[in-house]
N, C-alpha and C. Protein backbone atom coordinates (compact mmCIF):
# COMPACT_ATOMS: atom_id res chain seq x y z
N UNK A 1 -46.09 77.80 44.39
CA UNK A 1 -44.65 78.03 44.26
C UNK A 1 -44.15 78.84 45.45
N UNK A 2 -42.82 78.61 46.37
CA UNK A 2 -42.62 79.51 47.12
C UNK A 2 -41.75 80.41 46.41
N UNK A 3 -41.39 81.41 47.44
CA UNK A 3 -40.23 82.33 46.79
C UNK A 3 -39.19 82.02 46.40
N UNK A 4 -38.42 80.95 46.98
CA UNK A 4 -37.51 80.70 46.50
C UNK A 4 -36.70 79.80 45.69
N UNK A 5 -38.03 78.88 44.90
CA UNK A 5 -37.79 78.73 43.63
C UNK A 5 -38.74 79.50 42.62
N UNK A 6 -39.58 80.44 42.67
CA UNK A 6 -39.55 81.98 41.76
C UNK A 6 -37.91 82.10 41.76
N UNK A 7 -37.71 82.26 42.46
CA UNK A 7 -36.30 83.18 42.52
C UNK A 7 -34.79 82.09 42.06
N UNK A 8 -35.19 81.32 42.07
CA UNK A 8 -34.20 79.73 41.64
C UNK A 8 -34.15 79.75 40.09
N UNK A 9 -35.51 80.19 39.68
CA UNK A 9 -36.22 79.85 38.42
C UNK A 9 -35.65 81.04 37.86
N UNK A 10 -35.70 82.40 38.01
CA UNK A 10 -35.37 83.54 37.64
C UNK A 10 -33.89 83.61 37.65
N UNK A 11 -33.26 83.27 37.97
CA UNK A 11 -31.88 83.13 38.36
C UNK A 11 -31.15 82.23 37.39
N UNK A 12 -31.71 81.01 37.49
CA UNK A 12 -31.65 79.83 36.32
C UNK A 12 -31.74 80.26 34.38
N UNK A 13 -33.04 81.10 34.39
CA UNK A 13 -33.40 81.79 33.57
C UNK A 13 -32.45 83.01 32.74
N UNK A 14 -31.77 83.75 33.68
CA UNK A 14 -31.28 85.15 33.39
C UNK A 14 -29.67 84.50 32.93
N UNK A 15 -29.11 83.37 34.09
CA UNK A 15 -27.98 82.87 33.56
C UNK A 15 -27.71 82.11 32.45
N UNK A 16 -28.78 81.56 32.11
CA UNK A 16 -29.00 80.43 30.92
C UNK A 16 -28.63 81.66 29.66
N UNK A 17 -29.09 83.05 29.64
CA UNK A 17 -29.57 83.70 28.55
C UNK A 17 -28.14 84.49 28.60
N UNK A 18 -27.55 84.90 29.71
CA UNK A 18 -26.26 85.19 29.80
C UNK A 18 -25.15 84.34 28.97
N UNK A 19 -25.08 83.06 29.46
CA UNK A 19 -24.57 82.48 28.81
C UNK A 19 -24.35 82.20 27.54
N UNK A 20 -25.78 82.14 27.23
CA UNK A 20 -25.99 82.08 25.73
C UNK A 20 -24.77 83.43 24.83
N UNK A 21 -25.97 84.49 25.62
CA UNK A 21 -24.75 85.84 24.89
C UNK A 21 -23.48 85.97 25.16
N UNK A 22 -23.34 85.25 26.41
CA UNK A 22 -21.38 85.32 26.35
C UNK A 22 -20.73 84.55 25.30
N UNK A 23 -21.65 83.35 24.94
CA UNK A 23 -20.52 82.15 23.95
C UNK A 23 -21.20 83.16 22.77
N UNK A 24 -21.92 83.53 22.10
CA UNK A 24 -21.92 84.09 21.00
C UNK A 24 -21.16 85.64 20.93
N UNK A 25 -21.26 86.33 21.49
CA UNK A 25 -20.70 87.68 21.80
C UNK A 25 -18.86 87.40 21.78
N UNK A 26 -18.53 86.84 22.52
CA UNK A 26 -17.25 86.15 22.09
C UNK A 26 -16.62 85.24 21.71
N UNK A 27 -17.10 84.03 21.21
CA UNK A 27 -16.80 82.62 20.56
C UNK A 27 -15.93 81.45 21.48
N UNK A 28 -16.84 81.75 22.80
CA UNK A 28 -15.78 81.38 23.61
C UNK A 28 -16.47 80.04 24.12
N UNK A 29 -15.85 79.16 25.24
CA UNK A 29 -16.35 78.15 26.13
C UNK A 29 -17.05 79.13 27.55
N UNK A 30 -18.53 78.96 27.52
CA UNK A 30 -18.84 79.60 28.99
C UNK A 30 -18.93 78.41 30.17
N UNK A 31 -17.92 78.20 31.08
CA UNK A 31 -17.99 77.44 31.78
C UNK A 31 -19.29 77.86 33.39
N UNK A 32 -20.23 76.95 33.55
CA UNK A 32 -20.70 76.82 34.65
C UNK A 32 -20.14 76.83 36.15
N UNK A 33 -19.92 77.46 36.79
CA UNK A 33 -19.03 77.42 38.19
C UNK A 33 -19.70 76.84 39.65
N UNK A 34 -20.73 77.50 39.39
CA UNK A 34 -21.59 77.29 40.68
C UNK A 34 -22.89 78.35 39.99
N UNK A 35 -23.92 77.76 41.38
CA UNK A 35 -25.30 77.95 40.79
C UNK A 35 -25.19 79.90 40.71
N UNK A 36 -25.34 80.11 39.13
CA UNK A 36 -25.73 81.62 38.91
C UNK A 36 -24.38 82.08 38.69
N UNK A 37 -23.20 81.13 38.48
CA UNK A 37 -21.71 81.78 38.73
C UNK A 37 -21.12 81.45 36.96
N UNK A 38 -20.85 81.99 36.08
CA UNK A 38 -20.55 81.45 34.81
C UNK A 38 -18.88 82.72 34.60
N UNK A 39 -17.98 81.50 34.08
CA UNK A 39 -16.56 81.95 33.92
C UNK A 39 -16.12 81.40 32.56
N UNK A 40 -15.49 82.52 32.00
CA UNK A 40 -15.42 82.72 30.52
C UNK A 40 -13.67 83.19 30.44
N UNK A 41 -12.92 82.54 29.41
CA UNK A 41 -11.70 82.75 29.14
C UNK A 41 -11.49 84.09 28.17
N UNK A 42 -10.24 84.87 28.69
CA UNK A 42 -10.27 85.82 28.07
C UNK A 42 -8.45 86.52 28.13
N UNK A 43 -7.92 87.05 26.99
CA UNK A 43 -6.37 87.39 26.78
C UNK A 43 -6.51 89.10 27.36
N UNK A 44 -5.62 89.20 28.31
CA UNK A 44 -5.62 90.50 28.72
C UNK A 44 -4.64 91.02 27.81
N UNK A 45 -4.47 92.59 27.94
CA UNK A 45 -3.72 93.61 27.08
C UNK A 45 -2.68 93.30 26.48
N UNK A 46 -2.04 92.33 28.15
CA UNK A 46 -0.60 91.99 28.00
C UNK A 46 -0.31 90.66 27.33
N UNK A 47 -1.38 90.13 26.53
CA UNK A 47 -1.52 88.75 25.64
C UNK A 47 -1.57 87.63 27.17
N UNK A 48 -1.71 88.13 28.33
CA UNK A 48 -1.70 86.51 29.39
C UNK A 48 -3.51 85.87 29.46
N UNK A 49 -3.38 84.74 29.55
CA UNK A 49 -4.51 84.21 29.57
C UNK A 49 -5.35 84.49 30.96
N UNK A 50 -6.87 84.98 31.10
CA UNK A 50 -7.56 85.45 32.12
C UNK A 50 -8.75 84.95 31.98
N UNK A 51 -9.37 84.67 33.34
CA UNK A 51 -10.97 84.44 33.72
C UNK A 51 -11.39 85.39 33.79
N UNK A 52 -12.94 85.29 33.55
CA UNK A 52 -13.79 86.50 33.52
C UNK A 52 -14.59 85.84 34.39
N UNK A 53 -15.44 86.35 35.39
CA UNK A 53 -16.60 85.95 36.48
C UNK A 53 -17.34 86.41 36.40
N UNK A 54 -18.90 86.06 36.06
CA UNK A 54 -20.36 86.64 36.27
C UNK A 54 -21.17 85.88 37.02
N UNK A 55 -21.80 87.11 38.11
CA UNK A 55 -22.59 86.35 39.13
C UNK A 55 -24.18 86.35 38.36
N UNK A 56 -24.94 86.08 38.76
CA UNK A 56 -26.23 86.92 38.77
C UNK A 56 -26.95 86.39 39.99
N UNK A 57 -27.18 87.43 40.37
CA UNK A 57 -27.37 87.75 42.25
C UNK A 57 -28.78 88.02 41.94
N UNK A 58 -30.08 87.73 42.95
CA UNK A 58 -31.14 88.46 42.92
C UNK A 58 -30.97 88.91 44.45
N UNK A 59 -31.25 90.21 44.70
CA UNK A 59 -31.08 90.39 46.25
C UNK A 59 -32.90 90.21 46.72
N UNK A 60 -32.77 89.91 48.16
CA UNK A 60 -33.84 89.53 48.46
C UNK A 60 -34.41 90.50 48.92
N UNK A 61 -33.87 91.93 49.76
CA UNK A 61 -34.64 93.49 49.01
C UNK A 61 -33.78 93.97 48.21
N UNK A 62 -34.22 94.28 47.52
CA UNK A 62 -34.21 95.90 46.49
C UNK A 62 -35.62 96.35 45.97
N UNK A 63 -36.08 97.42 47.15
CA UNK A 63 -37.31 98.70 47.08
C UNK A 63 -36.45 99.98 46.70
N UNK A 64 -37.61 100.72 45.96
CA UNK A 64 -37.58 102.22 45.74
C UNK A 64 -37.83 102.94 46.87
N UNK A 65 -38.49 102.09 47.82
CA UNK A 65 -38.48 102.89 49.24
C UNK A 65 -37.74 102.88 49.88
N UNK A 66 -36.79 101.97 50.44
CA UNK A 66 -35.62 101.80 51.26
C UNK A 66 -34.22 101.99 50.16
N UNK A 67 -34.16 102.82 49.24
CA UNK A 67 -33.32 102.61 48.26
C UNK A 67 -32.04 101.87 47.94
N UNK A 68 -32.94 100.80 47.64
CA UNK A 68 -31.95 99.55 47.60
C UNK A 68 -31.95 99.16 45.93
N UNK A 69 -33.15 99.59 45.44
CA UNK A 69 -33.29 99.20 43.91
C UNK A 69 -31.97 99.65 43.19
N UNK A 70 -31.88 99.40 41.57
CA UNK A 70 -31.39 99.21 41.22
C UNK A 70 -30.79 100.58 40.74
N UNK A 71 -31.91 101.51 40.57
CA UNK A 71 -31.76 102.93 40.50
C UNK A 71 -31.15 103.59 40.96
N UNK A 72 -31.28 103.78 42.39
CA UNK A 72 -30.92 103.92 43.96
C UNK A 72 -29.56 103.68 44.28
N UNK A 73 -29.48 102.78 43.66
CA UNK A 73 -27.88 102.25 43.75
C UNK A 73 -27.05 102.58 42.20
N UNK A 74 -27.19 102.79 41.65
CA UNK A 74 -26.50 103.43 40.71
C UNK A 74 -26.45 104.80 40.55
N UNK A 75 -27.70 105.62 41.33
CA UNK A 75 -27.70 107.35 41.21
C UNK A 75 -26.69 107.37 42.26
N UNK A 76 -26.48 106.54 43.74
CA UNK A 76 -25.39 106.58 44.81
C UNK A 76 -24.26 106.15 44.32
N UNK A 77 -24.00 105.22 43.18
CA UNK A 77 -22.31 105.12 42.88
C UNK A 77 -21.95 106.31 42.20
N UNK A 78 -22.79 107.06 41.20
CA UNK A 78 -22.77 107.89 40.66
C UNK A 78 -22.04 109.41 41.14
N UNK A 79 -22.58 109.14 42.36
CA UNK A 79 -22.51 110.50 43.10
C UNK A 79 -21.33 110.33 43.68
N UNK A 80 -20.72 109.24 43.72
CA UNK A 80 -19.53 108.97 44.33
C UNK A 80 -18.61 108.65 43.76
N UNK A 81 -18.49 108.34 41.91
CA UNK A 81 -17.71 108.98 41.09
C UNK A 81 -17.42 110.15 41.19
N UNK A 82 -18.53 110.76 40.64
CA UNK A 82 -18.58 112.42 41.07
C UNK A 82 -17.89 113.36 41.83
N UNK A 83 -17.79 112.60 43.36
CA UNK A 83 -16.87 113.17 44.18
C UNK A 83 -15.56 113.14 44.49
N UNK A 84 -14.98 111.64 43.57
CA UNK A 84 -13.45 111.06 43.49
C UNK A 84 -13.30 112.09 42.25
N UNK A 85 -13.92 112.62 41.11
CA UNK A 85 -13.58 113.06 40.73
C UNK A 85 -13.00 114.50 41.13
N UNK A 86 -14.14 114.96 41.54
CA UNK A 86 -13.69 116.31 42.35
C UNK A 86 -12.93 116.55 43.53
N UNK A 87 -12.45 115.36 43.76
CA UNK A 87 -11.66 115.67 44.81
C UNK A 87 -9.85 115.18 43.80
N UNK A 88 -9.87 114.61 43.09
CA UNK A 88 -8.89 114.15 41.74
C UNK A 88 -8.43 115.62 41.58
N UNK A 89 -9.23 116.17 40.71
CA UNK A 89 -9.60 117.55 39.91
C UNK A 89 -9.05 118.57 40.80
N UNK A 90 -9.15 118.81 42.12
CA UNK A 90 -9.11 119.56 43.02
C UNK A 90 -6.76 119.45 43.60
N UNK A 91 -7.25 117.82 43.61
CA UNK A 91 -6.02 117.35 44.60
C UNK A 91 -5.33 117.79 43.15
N UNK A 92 -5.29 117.85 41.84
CA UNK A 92 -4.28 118.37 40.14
C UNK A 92 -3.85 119.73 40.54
N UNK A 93 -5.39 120.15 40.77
CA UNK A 93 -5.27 122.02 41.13
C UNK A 93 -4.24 122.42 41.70
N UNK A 94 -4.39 121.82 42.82
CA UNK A 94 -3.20 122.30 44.18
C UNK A 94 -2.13 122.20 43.97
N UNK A 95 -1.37 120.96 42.79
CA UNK A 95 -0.24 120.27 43.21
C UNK A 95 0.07 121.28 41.78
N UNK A 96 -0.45 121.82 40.56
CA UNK A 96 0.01 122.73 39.65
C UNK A 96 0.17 123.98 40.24
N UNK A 97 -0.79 124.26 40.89
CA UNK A 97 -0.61 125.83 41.49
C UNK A 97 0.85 125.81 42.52
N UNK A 98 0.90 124.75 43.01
CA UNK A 98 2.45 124.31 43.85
C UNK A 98 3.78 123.99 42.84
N UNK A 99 3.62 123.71 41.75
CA UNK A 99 4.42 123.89 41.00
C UNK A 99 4.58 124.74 39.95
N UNK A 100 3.79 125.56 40.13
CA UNK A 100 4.05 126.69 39.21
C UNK A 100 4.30 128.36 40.74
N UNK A 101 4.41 127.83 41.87
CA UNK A 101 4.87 128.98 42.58
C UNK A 101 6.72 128.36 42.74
N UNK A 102 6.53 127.27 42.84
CA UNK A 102 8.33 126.87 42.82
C UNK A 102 8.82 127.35 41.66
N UNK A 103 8.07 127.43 40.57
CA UNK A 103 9.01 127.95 39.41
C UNK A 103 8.94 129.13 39.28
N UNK A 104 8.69 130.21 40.43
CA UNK A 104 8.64 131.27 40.20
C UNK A 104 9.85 132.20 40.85
């Protein structure tokens, strides 16, 4: 087998099972798009009719050494919530402490 039908096969595999749980999880039609691409109908807030898109991607690295895994990349989005927050949190601070010296 080469790698890249392992990786055809795995891909094939993970979307098949996706699918499965999207039409049961919501009672819906999961339409096939392209290879690994599955789009599912769905009513946003505002009652308008919407697509939903799921890829499933295998990247060809993701190591714990070059931190590309999956870990790696979620402890780094993490940290970068983290910092929109604190900089959110920070940018509230300023703009109350600025409106509470105008009302003084």
């Amino acid at each position: 087998m080469t790698q890249k039908s392992v990786t055809d096969a795995l891909r094939a595999q993970f979307t098949a099972d996706l699918a499965e749980f999207l039409a049961q999880k919501y009672d819906c039609d999961v339409c096939k798009v392209a290879t690994g691409s599955l789009m599912i109908p769905a009513v946003d807030a505002e009652g308008e009719d919407r697509w939903i898109k799921f890829s499933v991607i295998i990247p060809k690295e993701a190591s714990e050494e070059n931190g590309t895994d999956g870990y790696a990349l979620a402890q780094e989005y993490q940290l970068k919530l983290d910092a929109a927050a604190e900089r959110k949190a920070k940018a509230a601070a300023k703009a109350e402490k600025a409106k509470a010296k105008k009302s003084e």
